[in-house]
N, C-alpha and C. Protein backbone atom coordinates (compact mmCIF):
# COMPACT_ATOMS: atom_id res chain seq x y z
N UNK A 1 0.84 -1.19 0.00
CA UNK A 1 0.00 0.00 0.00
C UNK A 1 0.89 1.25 0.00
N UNK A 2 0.56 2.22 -0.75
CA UNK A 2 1.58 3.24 -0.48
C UNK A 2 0.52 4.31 -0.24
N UNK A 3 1.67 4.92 0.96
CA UNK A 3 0.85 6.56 1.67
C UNK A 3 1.20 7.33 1.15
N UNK A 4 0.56 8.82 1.44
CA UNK A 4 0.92 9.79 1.18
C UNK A 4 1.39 10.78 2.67
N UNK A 5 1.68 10.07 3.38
CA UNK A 5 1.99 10.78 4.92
C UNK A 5 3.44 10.08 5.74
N UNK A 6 3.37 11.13 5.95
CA UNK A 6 4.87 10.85 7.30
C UNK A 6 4.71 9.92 8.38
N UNK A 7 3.88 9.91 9.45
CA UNK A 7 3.67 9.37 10.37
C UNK A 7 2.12 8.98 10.46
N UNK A 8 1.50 8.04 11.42
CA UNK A 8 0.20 7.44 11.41
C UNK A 8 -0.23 7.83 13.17
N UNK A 9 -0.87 8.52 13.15
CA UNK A 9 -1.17 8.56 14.32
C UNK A 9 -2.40 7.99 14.97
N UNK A 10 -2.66 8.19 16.24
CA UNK A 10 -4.06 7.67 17.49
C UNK A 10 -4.82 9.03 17.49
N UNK A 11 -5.88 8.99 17.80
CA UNK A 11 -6.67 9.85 18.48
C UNK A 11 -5.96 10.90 18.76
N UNK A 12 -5.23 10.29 20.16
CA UNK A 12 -5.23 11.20 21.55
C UNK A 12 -3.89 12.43 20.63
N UNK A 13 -3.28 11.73 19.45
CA UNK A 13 -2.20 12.67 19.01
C UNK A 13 -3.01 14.00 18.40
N UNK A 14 -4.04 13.44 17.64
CA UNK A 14 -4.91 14.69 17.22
C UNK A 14 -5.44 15.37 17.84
N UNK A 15 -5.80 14.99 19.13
CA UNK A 15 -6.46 16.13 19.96
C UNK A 15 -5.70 16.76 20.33
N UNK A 16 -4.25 16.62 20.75
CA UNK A 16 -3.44 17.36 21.39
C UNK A 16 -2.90 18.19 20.15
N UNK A 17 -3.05 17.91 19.05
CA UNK A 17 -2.28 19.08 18.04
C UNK A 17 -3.82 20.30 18.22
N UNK A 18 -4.57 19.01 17.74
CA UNK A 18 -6.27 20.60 17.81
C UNK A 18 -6.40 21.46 18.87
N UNK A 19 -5.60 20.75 20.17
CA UNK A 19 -5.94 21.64 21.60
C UNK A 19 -4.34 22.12 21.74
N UNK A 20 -3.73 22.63 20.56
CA UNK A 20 -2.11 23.09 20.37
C UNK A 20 -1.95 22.95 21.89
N UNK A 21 -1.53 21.59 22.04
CA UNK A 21 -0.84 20.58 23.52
C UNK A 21 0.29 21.37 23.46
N UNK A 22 1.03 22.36 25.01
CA UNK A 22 2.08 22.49 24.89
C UNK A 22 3.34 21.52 25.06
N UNK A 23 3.84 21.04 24.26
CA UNK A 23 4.61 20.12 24.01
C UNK A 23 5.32 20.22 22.85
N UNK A 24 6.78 20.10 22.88
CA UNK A 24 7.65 20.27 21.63
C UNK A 24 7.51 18.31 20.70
N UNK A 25 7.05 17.89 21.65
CA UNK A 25 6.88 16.71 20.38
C UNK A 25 5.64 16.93 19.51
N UNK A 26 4.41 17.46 20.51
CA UNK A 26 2.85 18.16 19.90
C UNK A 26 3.44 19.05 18.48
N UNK A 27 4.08 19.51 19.02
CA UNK A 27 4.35 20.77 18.13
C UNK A 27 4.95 19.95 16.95
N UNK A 28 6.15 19.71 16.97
CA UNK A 28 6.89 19.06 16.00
C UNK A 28 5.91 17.83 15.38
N UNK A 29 5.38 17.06 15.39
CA UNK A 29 4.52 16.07 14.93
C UNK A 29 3.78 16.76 13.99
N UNK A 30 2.73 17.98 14.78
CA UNK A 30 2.05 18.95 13.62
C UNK A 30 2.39 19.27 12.52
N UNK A 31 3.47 19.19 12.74
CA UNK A 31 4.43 19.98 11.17
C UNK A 31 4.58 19.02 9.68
N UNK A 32 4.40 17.61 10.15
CA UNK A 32 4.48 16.72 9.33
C UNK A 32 2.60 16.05 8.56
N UNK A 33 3.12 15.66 7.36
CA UNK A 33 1.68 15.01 6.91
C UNK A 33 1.50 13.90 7.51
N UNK A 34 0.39 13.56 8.07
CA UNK A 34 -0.49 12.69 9.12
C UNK A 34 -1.25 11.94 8.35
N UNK A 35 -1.34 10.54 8.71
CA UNK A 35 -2.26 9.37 8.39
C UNK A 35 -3.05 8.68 9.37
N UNK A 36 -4.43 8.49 9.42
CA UNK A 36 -4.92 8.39 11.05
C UNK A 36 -6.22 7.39 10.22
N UNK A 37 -6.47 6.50 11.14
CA UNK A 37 -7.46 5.40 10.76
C UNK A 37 -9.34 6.29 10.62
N UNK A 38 -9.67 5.47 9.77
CA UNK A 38 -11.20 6.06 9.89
C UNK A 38 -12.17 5.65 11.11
N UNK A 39 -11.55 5.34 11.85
CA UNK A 39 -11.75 5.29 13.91
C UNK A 39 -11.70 6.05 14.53
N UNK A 40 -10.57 6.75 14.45
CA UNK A 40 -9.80 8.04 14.62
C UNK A 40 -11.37 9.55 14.50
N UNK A 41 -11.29 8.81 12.89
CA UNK A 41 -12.57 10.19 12.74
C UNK A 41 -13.57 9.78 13.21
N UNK A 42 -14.56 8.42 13.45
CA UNK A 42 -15.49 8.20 14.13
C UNK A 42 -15.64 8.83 16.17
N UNK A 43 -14.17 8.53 16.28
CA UNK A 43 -14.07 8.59 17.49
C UNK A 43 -14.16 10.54 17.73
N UNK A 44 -13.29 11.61 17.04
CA UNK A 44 -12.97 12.86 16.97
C UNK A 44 -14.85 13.21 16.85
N UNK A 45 -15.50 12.95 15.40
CA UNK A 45 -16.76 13.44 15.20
C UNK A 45 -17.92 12.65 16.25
N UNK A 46 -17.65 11.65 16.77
CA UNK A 46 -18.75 11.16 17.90
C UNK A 46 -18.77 11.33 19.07
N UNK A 47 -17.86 12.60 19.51
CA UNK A 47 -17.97 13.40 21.08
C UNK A 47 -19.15 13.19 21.14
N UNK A 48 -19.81 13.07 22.47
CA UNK A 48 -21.38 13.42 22.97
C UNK A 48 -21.23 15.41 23.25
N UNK A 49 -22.52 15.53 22.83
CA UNK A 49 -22.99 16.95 23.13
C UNK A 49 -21.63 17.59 22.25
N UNK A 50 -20.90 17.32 20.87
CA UNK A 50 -20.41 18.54 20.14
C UNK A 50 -20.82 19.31 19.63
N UNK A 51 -19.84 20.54 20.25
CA UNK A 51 -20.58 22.26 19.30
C UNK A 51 -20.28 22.36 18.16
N UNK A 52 -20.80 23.03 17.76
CA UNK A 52 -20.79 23.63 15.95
C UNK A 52 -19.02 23.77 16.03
N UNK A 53 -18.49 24.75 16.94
CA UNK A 53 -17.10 25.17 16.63
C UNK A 53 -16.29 23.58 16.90
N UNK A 54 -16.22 22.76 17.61
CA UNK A 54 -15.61 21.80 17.89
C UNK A 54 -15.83 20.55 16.08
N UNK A 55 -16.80 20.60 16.15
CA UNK A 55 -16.81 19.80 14.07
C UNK A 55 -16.15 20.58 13.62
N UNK A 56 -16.55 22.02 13.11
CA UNK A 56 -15.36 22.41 12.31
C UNK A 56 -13.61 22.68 12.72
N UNK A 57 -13.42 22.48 14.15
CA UNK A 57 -11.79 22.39 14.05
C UNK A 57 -11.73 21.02 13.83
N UNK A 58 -12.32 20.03 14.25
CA UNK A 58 -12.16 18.56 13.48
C UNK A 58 -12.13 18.37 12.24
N UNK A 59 -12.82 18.68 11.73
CA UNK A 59 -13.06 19.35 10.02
C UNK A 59 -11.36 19.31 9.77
N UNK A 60 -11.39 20.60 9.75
CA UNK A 60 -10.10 21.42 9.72
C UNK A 60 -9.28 20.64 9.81
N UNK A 61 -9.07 19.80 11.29
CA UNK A 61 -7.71 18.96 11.40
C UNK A 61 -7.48 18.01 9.99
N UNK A 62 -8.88 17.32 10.06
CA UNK A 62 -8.62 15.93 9.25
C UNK A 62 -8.82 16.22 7.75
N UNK A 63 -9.17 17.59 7.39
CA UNK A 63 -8.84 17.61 5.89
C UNK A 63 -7.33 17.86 5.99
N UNK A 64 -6.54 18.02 6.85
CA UNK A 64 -4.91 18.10 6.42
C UNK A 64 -4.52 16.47 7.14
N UNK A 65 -4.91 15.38 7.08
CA UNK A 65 -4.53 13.72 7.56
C UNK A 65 -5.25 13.43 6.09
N UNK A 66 -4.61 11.98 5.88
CA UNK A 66 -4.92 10.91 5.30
C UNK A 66 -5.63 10.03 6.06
N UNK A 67 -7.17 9.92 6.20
CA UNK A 67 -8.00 8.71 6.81
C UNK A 67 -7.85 7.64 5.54
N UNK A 68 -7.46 6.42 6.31
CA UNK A 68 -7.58 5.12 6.07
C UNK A 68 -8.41 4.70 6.47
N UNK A 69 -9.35 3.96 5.55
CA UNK A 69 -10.65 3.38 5.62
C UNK A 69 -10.45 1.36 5.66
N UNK A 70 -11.16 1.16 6.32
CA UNK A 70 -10.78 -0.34 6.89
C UNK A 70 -10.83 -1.47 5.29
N UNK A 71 -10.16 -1.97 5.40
CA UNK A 71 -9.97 -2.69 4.41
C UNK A 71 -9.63 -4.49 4.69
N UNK A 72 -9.79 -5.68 3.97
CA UNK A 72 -9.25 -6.77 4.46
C UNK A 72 -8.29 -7.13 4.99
N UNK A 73 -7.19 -6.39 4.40
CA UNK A 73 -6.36 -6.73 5.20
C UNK A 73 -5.76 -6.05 6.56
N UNK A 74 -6.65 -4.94 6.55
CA UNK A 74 -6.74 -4.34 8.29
C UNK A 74 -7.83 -4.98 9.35
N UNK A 75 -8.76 -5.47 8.64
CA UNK A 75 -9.22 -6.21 8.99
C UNK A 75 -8.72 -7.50 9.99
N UNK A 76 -8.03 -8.49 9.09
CA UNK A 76 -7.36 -9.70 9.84
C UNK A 76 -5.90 -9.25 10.23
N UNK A 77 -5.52 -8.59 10.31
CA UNK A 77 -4.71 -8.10 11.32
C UNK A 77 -5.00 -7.30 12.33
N UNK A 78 -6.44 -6.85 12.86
CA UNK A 78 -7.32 -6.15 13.43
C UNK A 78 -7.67 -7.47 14.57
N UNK A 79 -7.76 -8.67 13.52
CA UNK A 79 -8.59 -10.17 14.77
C UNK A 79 -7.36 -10.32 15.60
N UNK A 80 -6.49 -10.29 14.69
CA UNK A 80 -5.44 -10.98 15.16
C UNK A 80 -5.06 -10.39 16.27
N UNK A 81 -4.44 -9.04 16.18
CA UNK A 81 -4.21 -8.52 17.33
C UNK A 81 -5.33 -8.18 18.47
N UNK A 82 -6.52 -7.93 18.40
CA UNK A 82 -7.37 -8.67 19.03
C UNK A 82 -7.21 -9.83 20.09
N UNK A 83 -7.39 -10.81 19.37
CA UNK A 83 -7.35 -12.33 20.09
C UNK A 83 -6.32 -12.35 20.64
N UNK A 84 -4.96 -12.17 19.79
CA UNK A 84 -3.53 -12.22 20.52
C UNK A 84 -3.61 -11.43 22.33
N UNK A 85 -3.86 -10.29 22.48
CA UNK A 85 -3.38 -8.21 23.12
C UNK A 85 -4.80 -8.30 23.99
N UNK A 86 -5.83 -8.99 23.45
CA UNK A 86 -7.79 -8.70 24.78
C UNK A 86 -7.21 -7.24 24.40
N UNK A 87 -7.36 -6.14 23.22
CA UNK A 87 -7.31 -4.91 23.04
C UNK A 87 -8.56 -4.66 22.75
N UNK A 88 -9.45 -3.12 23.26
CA UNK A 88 -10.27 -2.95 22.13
C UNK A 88 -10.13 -3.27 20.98
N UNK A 89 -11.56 -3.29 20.46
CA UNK A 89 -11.82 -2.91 19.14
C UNK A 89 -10.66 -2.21 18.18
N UNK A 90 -11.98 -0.71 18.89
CA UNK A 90 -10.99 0.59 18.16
C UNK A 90 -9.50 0.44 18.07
N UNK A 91 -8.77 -0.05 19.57
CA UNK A 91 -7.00 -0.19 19.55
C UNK A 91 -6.77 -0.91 18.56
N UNK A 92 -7.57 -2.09 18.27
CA UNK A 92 -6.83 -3.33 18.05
C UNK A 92 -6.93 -2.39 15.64
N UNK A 93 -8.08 -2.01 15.86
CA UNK A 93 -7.92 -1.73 14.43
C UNK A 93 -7.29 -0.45 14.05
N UNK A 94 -7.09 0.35 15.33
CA UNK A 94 -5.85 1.75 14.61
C UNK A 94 -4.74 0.79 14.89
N UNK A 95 -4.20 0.15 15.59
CA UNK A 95 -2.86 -0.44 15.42
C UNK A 95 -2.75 -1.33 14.03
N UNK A 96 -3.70 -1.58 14.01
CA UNK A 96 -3.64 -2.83 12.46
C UNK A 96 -3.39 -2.04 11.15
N UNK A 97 -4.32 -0.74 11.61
CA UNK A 97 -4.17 0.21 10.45
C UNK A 97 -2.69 0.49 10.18
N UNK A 98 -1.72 0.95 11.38
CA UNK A 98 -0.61 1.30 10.79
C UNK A 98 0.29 0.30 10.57
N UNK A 99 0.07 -0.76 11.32
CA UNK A 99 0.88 -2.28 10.82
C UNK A 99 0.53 -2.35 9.35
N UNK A 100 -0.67 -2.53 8.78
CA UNK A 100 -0.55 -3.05 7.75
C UNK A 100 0.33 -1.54 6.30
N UNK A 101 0.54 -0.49 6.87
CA UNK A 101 1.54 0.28 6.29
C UNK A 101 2.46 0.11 6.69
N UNK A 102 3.01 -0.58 7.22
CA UNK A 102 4.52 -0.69 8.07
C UNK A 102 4.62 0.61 8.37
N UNK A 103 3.88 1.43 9.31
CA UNK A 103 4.51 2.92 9.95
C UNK A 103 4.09 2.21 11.50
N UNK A 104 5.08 3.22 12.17
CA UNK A 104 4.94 3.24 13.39
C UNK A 104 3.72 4.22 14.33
N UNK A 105 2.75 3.68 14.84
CA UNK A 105 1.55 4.30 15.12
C UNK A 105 2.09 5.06 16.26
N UNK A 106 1.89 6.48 16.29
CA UNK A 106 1.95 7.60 17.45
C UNK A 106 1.56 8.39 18.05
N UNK A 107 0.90 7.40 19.42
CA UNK A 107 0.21 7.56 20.39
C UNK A 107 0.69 8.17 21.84
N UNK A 108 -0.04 8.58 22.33
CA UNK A 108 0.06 8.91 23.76
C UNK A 108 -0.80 8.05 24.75
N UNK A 109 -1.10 6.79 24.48
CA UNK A 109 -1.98 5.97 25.03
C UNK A 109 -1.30 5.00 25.48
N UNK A 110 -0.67 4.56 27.00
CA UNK A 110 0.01 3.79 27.45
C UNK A 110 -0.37 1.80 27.20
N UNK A 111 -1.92 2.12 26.93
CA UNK A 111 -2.41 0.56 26.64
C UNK A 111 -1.89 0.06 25.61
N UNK A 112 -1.27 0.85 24.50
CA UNK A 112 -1.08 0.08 23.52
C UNK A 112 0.64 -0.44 23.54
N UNK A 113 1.28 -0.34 24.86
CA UNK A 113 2.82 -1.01 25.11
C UNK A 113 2.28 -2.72 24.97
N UNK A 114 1.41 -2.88 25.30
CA UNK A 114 1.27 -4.42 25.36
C UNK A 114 1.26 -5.13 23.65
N UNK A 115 0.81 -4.18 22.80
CA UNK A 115 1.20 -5.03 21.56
C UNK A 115 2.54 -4.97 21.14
N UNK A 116 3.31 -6.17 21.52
CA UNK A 116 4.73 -7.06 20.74
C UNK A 116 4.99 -6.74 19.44
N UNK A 117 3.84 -7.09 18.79
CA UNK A 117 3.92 -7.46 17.22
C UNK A 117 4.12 -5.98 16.45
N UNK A 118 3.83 -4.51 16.81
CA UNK A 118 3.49 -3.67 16.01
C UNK A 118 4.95 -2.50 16.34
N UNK A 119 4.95 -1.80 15.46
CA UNK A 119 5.90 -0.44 16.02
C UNK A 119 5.08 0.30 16.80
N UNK A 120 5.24 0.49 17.95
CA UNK A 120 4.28 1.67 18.52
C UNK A 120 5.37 2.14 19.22
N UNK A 121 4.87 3.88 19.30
CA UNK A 121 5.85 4.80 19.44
C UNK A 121 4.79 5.61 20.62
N UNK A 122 5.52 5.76 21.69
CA UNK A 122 4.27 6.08 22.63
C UNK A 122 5.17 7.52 23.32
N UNK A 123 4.57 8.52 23.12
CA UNK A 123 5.23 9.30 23.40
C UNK A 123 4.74 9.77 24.93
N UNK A 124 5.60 10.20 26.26
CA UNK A 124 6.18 10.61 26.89
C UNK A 124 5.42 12.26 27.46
N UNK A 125 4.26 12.76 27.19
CA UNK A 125 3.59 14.34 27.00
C UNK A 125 4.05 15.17 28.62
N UNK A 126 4.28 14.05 29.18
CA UNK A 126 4.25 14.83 30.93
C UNK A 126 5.86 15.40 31.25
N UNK A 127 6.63 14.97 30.31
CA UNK A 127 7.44 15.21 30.37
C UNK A 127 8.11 16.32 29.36
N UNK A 128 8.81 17.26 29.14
CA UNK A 128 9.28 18.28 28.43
C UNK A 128 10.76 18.28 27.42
């Protein structure tokens, strides 16, 4: 499969660029083109009770990402890590998403140290 992005990120990386996280990795990450699972946007656009202004900076964010939309073979690498990790769902298929690009997924979500099998790059935010 070939991307058109630098790095693949989680959720929690997009919120912290949309809520300009003070953080020099926040910062620096922003600067690069982003690839983020179509979970990612389910999860960003299905806040309970979002305002008008909160969709359109989501908007905003994810017309500058590449959403990846689930496909077969994110799919069975989605079970797999699954069955293997007892991960969510959602975890188990943004990690599959960037496995099956060979990128390293970059998160701020400590649950996902338990998958072996994947590059995950878990960044460190409390620290400067």
């Amino acid at each position: 499969m070939a991307q058109k992005f630098d790095f693949f990120v989680d959720t929690n990386i997009l919120i912290y660029i949309m809520e300009r996280y003070p953080h020099p990795l926040v910062t620096q990450i922003s600067n690069f083109t982003l690839g983020t699972s179509v979970i990612t946007e389910i999860e960003l656009f299905g806040k309970k009770n979002i305002s008008r202004h909160e969709i359109n900076a989501v908007r905003n964010l994810l017309n500058d990402c590449e959403i990846i939309d689930l496909n077969d073979t994110i799919k069975e690498i989605a079970i797999s890590l699954k069955q293997k990790y007892s991960i969510k769902t959602f975890d188990a298929i943004i990690a599959a998403t960037a496995k099956a690009f060979n990128l390293p997924l970059v998160t701020a979500d400590k649950g996902f140290k338990k998958i072996e099998d994947a590059n995950i790059v878990i960044l460190d935010l409390l620290s400067t």
